[in-house]
N, C-alpha and C. Protein backbone atom coordinates (compact mmCIF):
# COMPACT_ATOMS: atom_id res chain seq x y z
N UNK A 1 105.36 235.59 178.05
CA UNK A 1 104.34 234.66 177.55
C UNK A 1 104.41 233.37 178.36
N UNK A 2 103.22 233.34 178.58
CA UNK A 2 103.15 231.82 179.72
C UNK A 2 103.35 231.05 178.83
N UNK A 3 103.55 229.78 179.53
CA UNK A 3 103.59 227.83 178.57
C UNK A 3 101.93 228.11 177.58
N UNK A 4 100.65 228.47 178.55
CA UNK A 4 99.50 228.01 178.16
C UNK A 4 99.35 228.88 176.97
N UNK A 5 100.18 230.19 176.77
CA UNK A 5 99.77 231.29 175.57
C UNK A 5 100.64 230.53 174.76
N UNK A 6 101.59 229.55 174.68
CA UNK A 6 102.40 229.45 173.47
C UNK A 6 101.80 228.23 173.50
N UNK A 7 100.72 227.39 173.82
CA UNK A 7 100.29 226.42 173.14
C UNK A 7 98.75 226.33 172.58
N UNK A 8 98.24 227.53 173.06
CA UNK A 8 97.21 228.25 171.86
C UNK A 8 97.43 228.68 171.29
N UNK A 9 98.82 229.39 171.08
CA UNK A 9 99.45 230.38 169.84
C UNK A 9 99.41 228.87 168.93
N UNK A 10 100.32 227.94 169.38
CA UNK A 10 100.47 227.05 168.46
C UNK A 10 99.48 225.87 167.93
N UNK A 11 98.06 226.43 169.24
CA UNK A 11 96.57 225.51 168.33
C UNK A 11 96.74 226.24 167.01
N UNK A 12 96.24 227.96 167.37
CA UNK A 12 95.79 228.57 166.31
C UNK A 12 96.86 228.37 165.03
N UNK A 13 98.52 228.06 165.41
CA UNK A 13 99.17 228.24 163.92
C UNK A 13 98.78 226.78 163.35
N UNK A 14 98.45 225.64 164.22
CA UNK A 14 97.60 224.01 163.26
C UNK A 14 96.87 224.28 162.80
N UNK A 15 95.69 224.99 163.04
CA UNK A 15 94.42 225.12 162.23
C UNK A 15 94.85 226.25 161.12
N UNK A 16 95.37 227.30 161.12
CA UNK A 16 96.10 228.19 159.85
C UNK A 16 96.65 227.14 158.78
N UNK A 17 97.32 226.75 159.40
CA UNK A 17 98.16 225.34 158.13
C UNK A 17 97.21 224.11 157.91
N UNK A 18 96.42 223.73 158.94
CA UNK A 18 95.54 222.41 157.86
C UNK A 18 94.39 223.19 157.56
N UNK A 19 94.06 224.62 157.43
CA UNK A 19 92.96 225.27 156.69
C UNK A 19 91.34 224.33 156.62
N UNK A 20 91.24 223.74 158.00
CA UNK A 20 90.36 222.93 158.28
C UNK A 20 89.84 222.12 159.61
N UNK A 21 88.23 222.18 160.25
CA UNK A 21 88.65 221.91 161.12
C UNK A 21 89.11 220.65 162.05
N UNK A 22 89.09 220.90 162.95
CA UNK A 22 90.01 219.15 163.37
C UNK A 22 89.81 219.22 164.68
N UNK A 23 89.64 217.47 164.93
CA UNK A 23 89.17 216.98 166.47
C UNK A 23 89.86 217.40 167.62
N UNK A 24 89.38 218.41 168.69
CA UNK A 24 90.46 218.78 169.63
C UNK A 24 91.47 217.72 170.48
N UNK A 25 91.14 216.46 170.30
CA UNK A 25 92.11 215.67 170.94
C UNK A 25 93.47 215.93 170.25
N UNK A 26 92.78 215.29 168.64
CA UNK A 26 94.04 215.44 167.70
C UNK A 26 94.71 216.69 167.32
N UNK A 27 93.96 217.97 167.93
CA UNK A 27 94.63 219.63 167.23
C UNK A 27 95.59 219.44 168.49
N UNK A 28 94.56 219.32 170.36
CA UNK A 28 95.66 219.36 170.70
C UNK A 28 96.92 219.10 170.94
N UNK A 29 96.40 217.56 170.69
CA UNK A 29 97.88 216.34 171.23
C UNK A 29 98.89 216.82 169.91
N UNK A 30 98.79 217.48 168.78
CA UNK A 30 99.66 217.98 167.40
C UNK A 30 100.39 219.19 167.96
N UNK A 31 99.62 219.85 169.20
CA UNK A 31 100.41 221.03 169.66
C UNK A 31 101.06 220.93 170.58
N UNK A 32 100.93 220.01 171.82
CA UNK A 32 101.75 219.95 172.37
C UNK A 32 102.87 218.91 172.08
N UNK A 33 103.30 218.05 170.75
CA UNK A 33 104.12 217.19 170.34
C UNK A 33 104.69 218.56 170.05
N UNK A 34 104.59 219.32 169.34
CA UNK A 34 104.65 219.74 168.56
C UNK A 34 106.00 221.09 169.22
N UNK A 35 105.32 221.19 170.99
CA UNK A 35 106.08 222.43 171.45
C UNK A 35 106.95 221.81 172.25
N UNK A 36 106.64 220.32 173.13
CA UNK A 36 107.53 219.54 173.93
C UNK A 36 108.44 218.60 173.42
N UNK A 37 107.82 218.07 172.19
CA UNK A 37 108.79 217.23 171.03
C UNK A 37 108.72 215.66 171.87
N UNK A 38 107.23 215.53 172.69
CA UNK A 38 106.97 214.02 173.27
C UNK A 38 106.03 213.98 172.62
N UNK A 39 105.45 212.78 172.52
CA UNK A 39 104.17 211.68 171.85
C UNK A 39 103.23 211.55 172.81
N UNK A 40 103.50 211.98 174.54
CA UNK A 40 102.70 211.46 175.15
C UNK A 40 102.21 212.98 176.12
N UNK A 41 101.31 213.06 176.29
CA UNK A 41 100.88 214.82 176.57
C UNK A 41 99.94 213.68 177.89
N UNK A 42 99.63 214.65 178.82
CA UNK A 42 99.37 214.12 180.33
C UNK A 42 97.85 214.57 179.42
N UNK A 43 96.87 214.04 180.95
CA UNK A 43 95.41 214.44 180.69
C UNK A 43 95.36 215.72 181.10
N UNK A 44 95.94 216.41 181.89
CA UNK A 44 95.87 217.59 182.78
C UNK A 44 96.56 218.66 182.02
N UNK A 45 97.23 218.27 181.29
CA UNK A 45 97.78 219.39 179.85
C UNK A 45 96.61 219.50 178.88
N UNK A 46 96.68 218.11 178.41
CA UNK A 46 94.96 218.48 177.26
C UNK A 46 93.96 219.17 177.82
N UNK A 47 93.58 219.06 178.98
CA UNK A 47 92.26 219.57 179.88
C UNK A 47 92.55 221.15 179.33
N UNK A 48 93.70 221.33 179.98
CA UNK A 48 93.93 222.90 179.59
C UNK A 48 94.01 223.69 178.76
N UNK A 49 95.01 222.88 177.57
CA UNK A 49 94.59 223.44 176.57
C UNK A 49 93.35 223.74 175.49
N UNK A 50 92.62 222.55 176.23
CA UNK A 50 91.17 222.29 175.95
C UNK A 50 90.56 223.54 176.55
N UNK A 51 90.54 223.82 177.63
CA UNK A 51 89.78 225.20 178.35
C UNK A 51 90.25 226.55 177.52
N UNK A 52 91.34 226.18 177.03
CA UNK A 52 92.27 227.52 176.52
C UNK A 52 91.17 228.18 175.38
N UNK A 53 91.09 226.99 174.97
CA UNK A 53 90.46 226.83 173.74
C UNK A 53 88.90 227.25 173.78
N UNK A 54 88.56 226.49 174.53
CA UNK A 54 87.05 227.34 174.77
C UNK A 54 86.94 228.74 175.50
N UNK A 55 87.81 229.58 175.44
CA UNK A 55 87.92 230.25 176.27
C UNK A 55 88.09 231.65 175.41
N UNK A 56 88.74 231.07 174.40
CA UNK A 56 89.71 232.16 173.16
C UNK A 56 88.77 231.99 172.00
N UNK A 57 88.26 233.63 171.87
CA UNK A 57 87.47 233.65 170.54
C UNK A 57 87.47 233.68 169.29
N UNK A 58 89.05 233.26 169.28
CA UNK A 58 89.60 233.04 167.80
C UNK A 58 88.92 231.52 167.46
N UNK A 59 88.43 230.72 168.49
CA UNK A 59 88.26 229.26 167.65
C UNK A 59 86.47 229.13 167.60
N UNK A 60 85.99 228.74 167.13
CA UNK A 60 84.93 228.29 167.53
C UNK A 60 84.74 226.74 167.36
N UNK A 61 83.83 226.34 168.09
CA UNK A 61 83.34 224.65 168.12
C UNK A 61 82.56 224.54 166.74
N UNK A 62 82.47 223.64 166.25
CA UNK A 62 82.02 223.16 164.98
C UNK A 62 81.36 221.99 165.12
N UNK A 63 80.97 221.44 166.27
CA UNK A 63 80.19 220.28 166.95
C UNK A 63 80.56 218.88 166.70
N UNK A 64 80.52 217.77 167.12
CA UNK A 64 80.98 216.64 167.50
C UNK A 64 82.44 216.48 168.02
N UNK A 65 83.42 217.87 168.58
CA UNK A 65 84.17 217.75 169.05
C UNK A 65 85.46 218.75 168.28
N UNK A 66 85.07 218.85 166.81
CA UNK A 66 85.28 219.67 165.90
C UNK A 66 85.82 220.91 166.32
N UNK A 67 87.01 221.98 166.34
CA UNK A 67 87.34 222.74 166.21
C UNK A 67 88.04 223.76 165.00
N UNK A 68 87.68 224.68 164.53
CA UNK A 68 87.96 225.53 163.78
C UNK A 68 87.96 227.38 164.44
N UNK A 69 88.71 227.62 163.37
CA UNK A 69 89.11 229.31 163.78
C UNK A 69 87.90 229.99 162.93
N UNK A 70 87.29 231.06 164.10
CA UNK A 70 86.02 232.06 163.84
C UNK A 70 86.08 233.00 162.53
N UNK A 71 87.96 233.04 161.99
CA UNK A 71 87.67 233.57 160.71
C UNK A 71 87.29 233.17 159.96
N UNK A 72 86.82 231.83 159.99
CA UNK A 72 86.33 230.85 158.71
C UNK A 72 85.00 230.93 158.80
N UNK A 73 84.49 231.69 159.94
CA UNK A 73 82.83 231.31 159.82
C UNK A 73 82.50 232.84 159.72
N UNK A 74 81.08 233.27 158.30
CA UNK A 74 80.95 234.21 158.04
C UNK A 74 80.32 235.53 158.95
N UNK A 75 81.00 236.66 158.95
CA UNK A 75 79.96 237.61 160.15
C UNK A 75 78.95 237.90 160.29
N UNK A 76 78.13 238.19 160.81
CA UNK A 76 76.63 238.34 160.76
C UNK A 76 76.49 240.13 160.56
N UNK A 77 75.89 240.26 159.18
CA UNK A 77 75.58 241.65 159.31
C UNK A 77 75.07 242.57 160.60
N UNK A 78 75.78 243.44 160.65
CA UNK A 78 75.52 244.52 161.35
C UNK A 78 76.39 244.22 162.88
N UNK A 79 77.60 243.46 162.58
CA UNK A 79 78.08 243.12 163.87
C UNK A 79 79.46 244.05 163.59
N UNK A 80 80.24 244.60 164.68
CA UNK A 80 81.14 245.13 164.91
C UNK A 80 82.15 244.66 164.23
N UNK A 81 83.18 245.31 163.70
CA UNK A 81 84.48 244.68 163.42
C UNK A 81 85.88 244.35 164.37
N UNK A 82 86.41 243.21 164.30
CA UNK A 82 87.82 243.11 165.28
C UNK A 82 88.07 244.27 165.90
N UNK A 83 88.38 245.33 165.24
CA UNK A 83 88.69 246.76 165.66
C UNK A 83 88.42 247.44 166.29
N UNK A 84 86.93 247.38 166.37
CA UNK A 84 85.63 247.82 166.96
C UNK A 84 85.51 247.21 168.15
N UNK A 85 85.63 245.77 168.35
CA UNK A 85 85.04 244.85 169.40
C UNK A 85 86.54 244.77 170.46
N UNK A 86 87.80 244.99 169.75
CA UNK A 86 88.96 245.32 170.76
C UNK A 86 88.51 246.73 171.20
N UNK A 87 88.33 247.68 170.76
CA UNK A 87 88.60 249.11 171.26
C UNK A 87 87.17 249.22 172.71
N UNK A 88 85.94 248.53 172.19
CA UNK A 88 85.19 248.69 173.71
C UNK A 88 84.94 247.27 173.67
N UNK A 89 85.24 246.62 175.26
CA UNK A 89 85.07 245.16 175.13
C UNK A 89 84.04 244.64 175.80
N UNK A 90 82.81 243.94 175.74
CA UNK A 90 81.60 243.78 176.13
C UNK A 90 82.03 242.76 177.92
N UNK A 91 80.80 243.02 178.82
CA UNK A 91 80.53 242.29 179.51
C UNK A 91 81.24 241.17 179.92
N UNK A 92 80.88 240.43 178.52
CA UNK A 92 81.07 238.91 178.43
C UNK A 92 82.57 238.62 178.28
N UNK A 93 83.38 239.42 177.58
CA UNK A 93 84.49 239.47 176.75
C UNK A 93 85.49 239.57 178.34
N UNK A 94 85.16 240.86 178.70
CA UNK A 94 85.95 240.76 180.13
C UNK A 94 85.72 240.07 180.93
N UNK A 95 85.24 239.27 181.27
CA UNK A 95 84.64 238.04 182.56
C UNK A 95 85.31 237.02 181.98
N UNK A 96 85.49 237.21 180.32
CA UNK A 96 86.20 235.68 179.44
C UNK A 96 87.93 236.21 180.13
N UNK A 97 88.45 237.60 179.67
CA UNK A 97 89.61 237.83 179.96
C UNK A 97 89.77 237.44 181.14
N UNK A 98 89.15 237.34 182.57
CA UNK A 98 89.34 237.13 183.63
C UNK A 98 89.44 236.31 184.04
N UNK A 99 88.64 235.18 183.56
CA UNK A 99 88.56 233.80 183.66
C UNK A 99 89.75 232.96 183.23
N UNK A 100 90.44 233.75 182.17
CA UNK A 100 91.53 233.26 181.21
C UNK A 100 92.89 233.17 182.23
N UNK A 101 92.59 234.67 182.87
CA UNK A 101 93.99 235.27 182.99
C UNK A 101 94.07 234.28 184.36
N UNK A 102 92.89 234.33 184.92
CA UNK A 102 92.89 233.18 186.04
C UNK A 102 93.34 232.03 186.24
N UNK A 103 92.61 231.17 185.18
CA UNK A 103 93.14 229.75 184.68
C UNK A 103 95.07 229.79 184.53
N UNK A 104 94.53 230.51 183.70
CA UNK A 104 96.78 230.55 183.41
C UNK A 104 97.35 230.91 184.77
N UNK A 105 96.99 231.57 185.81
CA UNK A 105 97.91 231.93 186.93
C UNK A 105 98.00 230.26 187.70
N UNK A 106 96.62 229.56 187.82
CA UNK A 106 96.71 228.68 188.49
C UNK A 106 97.17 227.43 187.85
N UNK A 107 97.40 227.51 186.75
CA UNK A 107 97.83 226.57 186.04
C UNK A 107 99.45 227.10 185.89
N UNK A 108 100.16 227.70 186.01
CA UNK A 108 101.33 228.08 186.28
C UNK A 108 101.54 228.10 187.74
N UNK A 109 101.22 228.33 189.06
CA UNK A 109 100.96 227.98 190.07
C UNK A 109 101.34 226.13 189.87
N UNK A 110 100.36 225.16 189.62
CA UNK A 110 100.78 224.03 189.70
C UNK A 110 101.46 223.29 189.02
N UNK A 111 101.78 224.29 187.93
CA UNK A 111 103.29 223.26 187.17
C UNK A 111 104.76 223.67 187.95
N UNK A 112 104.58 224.75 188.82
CA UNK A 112 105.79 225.07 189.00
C UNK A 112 105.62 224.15 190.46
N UNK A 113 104.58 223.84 190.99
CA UNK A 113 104.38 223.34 192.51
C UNK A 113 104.86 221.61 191.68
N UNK A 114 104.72 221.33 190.92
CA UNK A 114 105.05 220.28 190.01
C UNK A 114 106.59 220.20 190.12
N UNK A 115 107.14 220.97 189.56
CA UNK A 115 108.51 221.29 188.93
C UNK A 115 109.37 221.29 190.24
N UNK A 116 108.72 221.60 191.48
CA UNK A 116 109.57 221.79 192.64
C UNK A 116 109.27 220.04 193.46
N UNK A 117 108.59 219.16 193.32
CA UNK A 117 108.35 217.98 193.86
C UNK A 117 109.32 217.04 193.53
């Protein structure tokens, strides 16, 4: 598990526990205090976890900046179930996986080009 999967693991476990949604500055800057145990999170960490976030279809936007998890918002009849939508994955879904898996390589790429300076 990369850094960037254990700090969307740990958006999604903030929004499970405040059962509500909340401003991505404040969900994220709560997750990364939260996994580094600092007060002060760079802009280039939020950015990311910010992308993480738009990226992963567990959250959806709730507008003015607002984030919440997609189980809270009701399904639209006649749409597939989790089960269903893992077992064949649309178009869109794989271009999202790709995009994802991308971001995280290059974002692990420059923390470690970081880590060696």
């Amino acid at each position: 598990m990369t850094n960037q999967n254990s700090e969307i693991e740990m958006v999604h476990a903030i929004l499970q526990q405040h059962k509500q949604p909340m401003y991505f500055k404040e969900l994220i800057v709560k997750a990364l205090e939260s996994k580094t145990g600092s007060t002060r999170a760079s802009a280039y960490a939020i950015a990311g976890v910010h992308t993480q976030i738009n990226m992963d279809s567990r959250f959806v936007h709730m507008g003015k900046g607002m984030w919440g998890l997609a189980e809270w918002t009701p399904r639209a009849a006649g749409k597939a179930t989790a089960g269903e939508e893992a077992a064949v994955p649309s178009a869109s879904q794989r271009r999202r996986n790709r995009l994802l898996e991308e971001f995280q390589q290059d974002s692990l790429e420059q923390t470690e080009e970081i880590d060696t300076e």
